[in-house]
Protein backbone atom coordinates (compact mmCIF):
# COMPACT_ATOMS: atom_id res chain seq x y z
CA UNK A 1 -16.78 7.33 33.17
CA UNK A 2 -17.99 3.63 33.82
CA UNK A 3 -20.95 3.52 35.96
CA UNK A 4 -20.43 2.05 39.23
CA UNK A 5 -23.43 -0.75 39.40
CA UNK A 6 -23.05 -1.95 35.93
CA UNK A 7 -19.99 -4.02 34.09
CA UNK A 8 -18.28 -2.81 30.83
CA UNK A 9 -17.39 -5.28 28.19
CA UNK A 10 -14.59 -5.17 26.11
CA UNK A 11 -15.88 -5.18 22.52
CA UNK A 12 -11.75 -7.19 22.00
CA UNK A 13 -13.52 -9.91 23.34
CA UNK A 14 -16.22 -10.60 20.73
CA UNK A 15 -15.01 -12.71 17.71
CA UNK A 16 -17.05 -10.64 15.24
CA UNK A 17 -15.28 -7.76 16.32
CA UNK A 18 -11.35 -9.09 16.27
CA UNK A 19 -11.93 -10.39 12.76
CA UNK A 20 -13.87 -7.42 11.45
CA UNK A 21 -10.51 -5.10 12.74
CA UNK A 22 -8.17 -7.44 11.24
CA UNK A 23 -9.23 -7.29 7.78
CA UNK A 24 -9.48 -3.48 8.18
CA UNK A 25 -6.57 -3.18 9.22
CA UNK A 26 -4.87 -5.02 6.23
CA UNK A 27 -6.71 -2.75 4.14
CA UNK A 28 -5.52 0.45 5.73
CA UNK A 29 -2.34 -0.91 5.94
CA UNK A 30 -2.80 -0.30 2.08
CA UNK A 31 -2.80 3.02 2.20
CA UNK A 32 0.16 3.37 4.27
CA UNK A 33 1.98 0.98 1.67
CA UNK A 34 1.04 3.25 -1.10
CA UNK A 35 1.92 6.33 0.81
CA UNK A 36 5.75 5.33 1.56
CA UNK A 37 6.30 4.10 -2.05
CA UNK A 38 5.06 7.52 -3.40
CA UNK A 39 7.12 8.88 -1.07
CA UNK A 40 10.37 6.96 -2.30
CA UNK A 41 9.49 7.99 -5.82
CA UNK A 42 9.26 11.55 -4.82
CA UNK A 43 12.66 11.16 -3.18
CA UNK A 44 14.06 9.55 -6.29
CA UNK A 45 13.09 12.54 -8.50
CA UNK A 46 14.71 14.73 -6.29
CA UNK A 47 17.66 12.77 -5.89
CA UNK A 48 18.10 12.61 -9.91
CA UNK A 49 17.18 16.50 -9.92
CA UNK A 50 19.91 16.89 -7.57
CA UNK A 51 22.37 15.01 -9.39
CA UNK A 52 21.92 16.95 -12.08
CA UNK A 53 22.55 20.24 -10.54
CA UNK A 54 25.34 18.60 -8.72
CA UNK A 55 27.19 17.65 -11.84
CA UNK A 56 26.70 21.63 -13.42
CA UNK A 57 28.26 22.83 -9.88
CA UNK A 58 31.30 20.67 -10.20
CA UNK A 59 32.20 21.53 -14.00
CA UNK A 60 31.83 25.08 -12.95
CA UNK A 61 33.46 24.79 -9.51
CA UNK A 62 36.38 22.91 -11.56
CA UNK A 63 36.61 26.05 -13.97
CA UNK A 64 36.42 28.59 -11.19
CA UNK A 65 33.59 29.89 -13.20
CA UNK A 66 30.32 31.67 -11.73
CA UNK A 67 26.43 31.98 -12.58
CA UNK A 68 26.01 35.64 -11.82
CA UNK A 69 27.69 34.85 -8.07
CA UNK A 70 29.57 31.85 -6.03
CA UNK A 71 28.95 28.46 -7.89
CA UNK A 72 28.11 27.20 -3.84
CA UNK A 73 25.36 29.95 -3.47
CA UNK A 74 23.85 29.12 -7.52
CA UNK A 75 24.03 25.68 -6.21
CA UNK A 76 22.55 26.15 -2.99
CA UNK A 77 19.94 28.37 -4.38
CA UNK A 78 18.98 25.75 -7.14
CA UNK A 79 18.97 22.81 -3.98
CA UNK A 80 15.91 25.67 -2.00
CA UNK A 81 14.06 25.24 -4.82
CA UNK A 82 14.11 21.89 -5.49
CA UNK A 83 13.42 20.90 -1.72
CA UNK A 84 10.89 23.64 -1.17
CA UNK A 85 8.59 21.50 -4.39
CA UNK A 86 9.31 18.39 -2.69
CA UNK A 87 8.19 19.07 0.78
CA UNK A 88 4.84 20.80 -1.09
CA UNK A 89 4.53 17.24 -2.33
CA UNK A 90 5.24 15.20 0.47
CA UNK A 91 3.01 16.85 2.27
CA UNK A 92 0.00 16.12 -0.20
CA UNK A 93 0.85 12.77 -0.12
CA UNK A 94 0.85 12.53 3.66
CA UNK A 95 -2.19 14.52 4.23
CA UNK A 96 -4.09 12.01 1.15
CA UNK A 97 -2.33 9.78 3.92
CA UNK A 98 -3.83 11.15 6.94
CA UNK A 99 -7.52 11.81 5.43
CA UNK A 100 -7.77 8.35 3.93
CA UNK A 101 -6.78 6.68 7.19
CA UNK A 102 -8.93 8.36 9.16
CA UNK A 103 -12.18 8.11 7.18
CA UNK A 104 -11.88 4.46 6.53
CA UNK A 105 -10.93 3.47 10.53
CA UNK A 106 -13.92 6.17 11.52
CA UNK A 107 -16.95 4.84 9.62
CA UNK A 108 -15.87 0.91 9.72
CA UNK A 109 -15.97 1.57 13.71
CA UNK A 110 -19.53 2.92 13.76
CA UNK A 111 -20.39 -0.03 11.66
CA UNK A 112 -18.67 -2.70 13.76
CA UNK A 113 -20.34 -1.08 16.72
CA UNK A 114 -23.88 -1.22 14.87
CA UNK A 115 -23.40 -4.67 14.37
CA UNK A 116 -22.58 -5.88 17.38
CA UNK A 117 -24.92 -3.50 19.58
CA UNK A 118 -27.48 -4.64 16.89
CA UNK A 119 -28.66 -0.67 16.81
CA UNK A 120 -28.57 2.05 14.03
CA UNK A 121 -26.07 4.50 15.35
CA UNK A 122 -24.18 7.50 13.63
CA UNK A 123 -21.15 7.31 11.41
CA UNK A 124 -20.10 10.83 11.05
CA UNK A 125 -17.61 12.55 8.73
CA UNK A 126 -18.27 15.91 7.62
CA UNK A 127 -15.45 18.63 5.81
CA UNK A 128 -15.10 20.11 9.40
CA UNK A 129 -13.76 16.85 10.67
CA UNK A 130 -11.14 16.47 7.19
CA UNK A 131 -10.21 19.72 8.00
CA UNK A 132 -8.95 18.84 11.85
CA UNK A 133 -7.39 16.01 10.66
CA UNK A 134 -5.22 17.82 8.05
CA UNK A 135 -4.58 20.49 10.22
CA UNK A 136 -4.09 18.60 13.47
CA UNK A 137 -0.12 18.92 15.08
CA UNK A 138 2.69 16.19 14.51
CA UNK A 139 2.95 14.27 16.98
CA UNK A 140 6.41 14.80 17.47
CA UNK A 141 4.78 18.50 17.33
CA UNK A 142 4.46 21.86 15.25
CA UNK A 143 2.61 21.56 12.24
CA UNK A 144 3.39 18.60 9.83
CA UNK A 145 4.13 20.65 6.90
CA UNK A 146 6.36 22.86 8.82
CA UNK A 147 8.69 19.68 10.02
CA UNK A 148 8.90 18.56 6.23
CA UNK A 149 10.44 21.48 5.46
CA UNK A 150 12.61 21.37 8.78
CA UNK A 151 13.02 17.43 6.79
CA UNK A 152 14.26 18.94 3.72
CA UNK A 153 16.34 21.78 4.96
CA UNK A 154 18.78 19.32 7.11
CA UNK A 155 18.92 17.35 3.68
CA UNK A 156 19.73 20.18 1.40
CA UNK A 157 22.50 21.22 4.01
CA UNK A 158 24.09 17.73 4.49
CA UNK A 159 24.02 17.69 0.65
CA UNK A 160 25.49 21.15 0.10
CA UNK A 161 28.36 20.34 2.62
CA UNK A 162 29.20 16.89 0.35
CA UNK A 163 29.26 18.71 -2.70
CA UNK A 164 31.57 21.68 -1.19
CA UNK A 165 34.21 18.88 0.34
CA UNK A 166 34.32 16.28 -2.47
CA UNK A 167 34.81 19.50 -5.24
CA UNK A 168 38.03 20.11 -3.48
CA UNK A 169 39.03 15.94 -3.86
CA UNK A 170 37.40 14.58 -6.07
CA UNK A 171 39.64 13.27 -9.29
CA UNK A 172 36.74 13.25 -11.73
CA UNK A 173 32.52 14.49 -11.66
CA UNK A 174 31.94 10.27 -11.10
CA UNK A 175 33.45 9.83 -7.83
CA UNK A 176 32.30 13.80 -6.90
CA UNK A 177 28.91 12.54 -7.76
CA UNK A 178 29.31 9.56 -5.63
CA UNK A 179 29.95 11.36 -2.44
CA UNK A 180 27.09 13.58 -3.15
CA UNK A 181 24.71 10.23 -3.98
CA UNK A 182 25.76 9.14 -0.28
CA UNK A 183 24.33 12.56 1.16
CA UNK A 184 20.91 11.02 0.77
CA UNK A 185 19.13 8.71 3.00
CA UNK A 186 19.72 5.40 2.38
CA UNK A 187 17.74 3.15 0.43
CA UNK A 188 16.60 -0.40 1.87
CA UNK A 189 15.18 -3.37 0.25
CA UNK A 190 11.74 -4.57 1.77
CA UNK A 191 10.62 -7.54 0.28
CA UNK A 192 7.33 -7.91 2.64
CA UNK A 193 6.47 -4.31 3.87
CA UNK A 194 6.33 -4.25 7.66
CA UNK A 195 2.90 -3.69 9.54
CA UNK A 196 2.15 -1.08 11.92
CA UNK A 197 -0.55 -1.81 13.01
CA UNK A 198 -0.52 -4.68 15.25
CA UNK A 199 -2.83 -5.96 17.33
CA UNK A 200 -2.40 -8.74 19.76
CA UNK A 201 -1.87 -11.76 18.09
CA UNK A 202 -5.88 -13.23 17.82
CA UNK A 203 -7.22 -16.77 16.30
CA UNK A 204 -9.40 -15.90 13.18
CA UNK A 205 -12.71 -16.97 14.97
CA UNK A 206 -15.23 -17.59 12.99
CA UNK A 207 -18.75 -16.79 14.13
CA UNK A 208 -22.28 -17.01 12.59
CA UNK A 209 -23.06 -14.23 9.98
CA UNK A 210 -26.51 -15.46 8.56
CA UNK A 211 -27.88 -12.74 10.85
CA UNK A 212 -27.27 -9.22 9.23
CA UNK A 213 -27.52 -6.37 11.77
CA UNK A 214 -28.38 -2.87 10.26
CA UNK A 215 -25.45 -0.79 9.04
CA UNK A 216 -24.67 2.53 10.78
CA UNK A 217 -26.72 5.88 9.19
CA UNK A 218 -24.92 7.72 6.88
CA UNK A 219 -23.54 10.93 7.37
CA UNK A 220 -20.14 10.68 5.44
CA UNK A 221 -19.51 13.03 3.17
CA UNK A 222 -19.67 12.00 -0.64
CA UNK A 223 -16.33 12.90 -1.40
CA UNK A 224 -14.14 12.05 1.08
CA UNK A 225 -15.70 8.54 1.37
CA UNK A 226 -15.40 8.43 -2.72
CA UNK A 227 -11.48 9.88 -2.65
CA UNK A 228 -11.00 6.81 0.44
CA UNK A 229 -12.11 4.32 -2.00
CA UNK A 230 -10.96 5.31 -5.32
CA UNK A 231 -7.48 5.46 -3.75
CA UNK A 232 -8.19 1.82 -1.96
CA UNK A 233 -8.46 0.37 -5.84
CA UNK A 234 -6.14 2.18 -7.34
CA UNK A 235 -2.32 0.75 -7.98
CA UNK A 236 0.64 2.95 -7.08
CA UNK A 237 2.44 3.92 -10.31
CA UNK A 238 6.36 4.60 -10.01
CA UNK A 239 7.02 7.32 -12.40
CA UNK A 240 11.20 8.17 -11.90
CA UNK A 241 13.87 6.40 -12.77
CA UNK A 242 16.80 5.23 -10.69
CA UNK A 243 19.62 8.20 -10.60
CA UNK A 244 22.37 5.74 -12.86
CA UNK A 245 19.91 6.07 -15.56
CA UNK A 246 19.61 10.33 -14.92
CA UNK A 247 23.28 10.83 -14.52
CA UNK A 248 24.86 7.69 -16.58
CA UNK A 249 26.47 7.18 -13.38
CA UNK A 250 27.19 3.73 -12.41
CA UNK A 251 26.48 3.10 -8.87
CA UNK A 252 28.15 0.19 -6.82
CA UNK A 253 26.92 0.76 -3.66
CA UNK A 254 23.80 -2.06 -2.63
CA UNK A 255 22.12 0.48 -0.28
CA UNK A 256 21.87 2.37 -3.89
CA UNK A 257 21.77 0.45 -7.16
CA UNK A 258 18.14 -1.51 -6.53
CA UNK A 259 14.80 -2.04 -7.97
CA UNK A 260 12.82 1.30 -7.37
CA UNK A 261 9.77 -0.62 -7.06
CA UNK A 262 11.37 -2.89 -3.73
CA UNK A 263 12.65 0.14 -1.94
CA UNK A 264 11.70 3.06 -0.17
CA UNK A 265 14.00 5.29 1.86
CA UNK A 266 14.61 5.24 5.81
CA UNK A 267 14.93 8.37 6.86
CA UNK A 268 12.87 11.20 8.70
CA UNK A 269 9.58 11.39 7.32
CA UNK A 270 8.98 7.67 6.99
CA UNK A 271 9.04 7.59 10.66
CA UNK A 272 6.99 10.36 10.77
CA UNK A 273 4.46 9.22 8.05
CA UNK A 274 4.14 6.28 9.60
CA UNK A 275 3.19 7.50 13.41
CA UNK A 276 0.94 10.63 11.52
CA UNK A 277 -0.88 7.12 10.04
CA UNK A 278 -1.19 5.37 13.13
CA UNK A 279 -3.05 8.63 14.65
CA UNK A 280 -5.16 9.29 12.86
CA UNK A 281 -6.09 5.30 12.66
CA UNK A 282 -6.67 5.62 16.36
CA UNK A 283 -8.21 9.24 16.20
CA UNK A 284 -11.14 7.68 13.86
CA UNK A 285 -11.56 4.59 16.09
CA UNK A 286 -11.82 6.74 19.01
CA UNK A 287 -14.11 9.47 17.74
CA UNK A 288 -16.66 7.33 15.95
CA UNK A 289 -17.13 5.41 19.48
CA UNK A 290 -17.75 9.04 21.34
CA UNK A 291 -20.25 9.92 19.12
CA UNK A 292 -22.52 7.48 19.50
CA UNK A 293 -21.99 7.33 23.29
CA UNK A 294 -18.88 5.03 24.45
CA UNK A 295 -16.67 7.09 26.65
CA UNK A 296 -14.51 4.14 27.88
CA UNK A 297 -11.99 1.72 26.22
CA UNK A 298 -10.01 -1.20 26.73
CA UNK A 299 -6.11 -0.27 26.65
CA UNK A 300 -4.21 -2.62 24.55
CA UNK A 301 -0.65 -3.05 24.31
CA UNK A 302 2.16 -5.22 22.06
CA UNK A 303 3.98 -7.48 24.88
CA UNK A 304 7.18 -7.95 24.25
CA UNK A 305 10.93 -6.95 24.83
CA UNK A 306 10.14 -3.52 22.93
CA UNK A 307 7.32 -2.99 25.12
CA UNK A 308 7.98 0.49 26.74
CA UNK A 309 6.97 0.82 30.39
CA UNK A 310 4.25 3.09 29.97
CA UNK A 311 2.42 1.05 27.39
CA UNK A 312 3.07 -1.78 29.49
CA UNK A 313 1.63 -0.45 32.82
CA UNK A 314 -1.67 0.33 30.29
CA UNK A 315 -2.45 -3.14 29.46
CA UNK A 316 -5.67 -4.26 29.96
CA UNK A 317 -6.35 -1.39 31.76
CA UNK A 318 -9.75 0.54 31.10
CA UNK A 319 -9.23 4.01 29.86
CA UNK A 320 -11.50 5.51 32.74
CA UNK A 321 -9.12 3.11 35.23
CA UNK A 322 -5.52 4.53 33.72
CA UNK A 323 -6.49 8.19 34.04
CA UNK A 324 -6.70 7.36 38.49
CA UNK A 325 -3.50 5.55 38.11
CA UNK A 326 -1.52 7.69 35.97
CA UNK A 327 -0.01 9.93 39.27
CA UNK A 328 1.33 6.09 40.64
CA UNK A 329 2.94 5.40 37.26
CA UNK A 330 5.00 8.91 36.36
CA UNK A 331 8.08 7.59 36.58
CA UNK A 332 7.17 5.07 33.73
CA UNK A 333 5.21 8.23 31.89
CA UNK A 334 8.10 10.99 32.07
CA UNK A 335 10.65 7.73 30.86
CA UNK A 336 8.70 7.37 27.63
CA UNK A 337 8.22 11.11 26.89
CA UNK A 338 4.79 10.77 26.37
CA UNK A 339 2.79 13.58 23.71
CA UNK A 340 -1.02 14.45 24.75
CA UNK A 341 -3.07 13.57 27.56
CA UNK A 342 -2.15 9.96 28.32
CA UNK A 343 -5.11 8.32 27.72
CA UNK A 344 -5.33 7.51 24.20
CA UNK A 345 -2.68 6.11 22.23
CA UNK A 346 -0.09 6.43 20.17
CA UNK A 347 1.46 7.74 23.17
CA UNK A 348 4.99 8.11 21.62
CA UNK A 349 6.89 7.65 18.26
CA UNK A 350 6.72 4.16 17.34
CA UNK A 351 3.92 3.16 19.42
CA UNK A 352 1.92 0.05 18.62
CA UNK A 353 -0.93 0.11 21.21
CA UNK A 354 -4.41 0.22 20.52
CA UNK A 355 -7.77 0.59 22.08
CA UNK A 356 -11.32 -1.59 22.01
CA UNK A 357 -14.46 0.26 23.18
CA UNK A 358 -15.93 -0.85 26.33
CA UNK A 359 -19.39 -0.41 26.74
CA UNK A 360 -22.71 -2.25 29.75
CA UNK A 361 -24.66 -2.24 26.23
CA UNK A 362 -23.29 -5.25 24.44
CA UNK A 363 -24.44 -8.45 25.81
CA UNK A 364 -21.79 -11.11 27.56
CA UNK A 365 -22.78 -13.68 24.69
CA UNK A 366 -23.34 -11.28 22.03
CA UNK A 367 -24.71 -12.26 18.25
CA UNK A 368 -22.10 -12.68 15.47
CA UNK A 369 -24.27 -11.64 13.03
CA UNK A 370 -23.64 -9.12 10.41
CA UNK A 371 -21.81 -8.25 7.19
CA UNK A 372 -18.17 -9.11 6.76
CA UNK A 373 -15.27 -6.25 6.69
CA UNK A 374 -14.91 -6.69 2.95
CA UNK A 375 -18.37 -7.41 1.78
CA UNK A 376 -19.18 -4.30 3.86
CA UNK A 377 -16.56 -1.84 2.46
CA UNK A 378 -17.34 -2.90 -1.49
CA UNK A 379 -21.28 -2.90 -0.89
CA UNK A 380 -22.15 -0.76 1.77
């Protein structure tokens, strides 16, 4: 809680520190850029997998033949295991995802905070703290690997019900694979890949750095901060071809026939993988200011017509300041559905908002001295 006699200042308002967060987020942004195409070429090996299997089904559907049972059931059994390897995978990628995320936004917050407060403090990341990220609840709750499986099993069903209707229609294993093909999510071209995390919109100030403040002590473990980096440099390589090329199949449809390496699929866990990003983005923010003493922050929210009401009631609002207004505002709260406490965000799928430590320790006019975001993360 603020103390009474003494002002907090909103570390938002410091040049230094809007720059330094904008070129970390770009680089985090990175990592969730990586993730989602990974994820789309997972997807695409399952969906040629499936294909395959699909094709086998039909000939033997077609014959009235059997594999030791019901065609349906060999299928269906064939589908488990495919999905039940692809949500193992997904879920690697996601928690690389997760961990990354969080151990970059963690220790480049200890070192903003260093910089401006011009004082050695504490950037901490030990296996204990991996470990609660990886292990930490979906937001949307139950545990993450648990609602990629839940992910998988609608798909394998939706798929399984496709192949069972178009076998009984279907003049030829083309147009049965076709309806099958349209089971899966659909595929969308993204030419620039959309940010999430945004920040109001801020004027690249540029302030003095011949002064270099101290960087924060470290106490990050080896590997994690290695792992963070190594997969930071690294390119994402694409390594399954589109299903035409699997199946011969020639596919009309524009939401399927594209570039792999444009596209990634919308469907379930992109949403998901996305808001588990954005958590734990805001989970290492928020942590690496508690340890070294700042309690309160500076809610900030996205304006605009997407705004929902409880984020919007939050703006500008000190975190220690929303938690005695949050009985005047449940109307607003129960509207958005809100997951957790209240008080830090995201607050709900999709959310943009962020938070800036407050703290009476920096000055009103403080030094923009110190090392740059990218000079920092490369030479630290």
């Amino acid at each position: 809680m603020p103390k009474a006699n003494k002002k907090l200042h909103r570390m938002d308002d410091v040049p230094k520190y809007r720059n330094w967060i904008k070129a970390r987020d770009k680089a985090l942004e990175q990592f969730h850029t990586r993730a989602q195409l990974e994820a789309a070429d997972e997807l695409r090996r399952v969906f040629g997998h499936v294909l395959l299997l699909a094709s086998t089904y039909f000939h033997h559907a077609k014959a009235n033949a059997t594999w030791g049972q019901k065609p349906i059931d060999s299928f269906d059994h064939e589908l488990k295991s495919v999905f039940r390897d692809s949500a193992t995978r997904l879920f690697q990628i996601l928690t690389k995802l997760k961990v990354n995320s969080y151990v970059l936004a963690k220790v480049s917050q200890a070192e903003i905070i260093a910089q401006l407060l011009k004082r050695r403090i504490e950037a901490k990341v030990n296996q204990a703290d991996i470990q609660k990220v990886v292990l930490r609840k979906a937001l949307a709750g139950g545990p993450a690997l648990h609602r990629l499986e839940l992910y998988m099993d609608r798909l394998r069903r939706k798929i399984l019900n496709a192949a069972q209707l178009s076998s009984l229609h279907a003049a030829d294993v083309e147009e049965f694979l076709y309806d099958v093909g349209r089971a899966f999510p659909k595929r969308r071209v993204v030419k620039q890949p959309r940010r999430v995390l945004k920040p109001k919109l801020m004027e690249a100030d540029t302030g003095d750095d011949s002064d270099q403040a101290d960087f924060a002590i470290d106490l990050v473990d080896d590997k994690a901060w290695k792992d963070m980096l190594d997969d930071y440099m690294s390119d994402p390589t694409m390594q399954y071809r589109q299903l035409e090329y699997v199946v011969n199949l020639p596919i009309s449809d524009p939401t399927i026939q594209r570039d792999g390496s444009e596209v990634w699929y919308a469907w379930e866990f992109e949403q998901e993988m996305t808001n588990e990003f954005v958590q734990s983005v805001r989970d290492g923010e928020i942590e690496a200011a508690n340890d070294n003493g700042i309690t309160d922050f500076v809610w900030i929210a996205v304006v605009d017509d997407k705004t929902d009401s409880c984020c919007l009631w939050r703006d500008g609002l000190l975190v220690s300041e929303i938690e005695q207004e949050m009985s005047d505002h449940a109307d607003e709260d129960d509207e958005c559905g809100i997951e957790g406490d209240g008080l830090t965000p995201p607050l709900h799928f999709n959310c943009r908002c962020t938070v800036a430590p407050a703290t009476e320790d920096i000055p009103e006019k403080p030094d923009d001295g110190g090392s740059e975001f990218d000079d920092w993360l490369m030479n630290g």
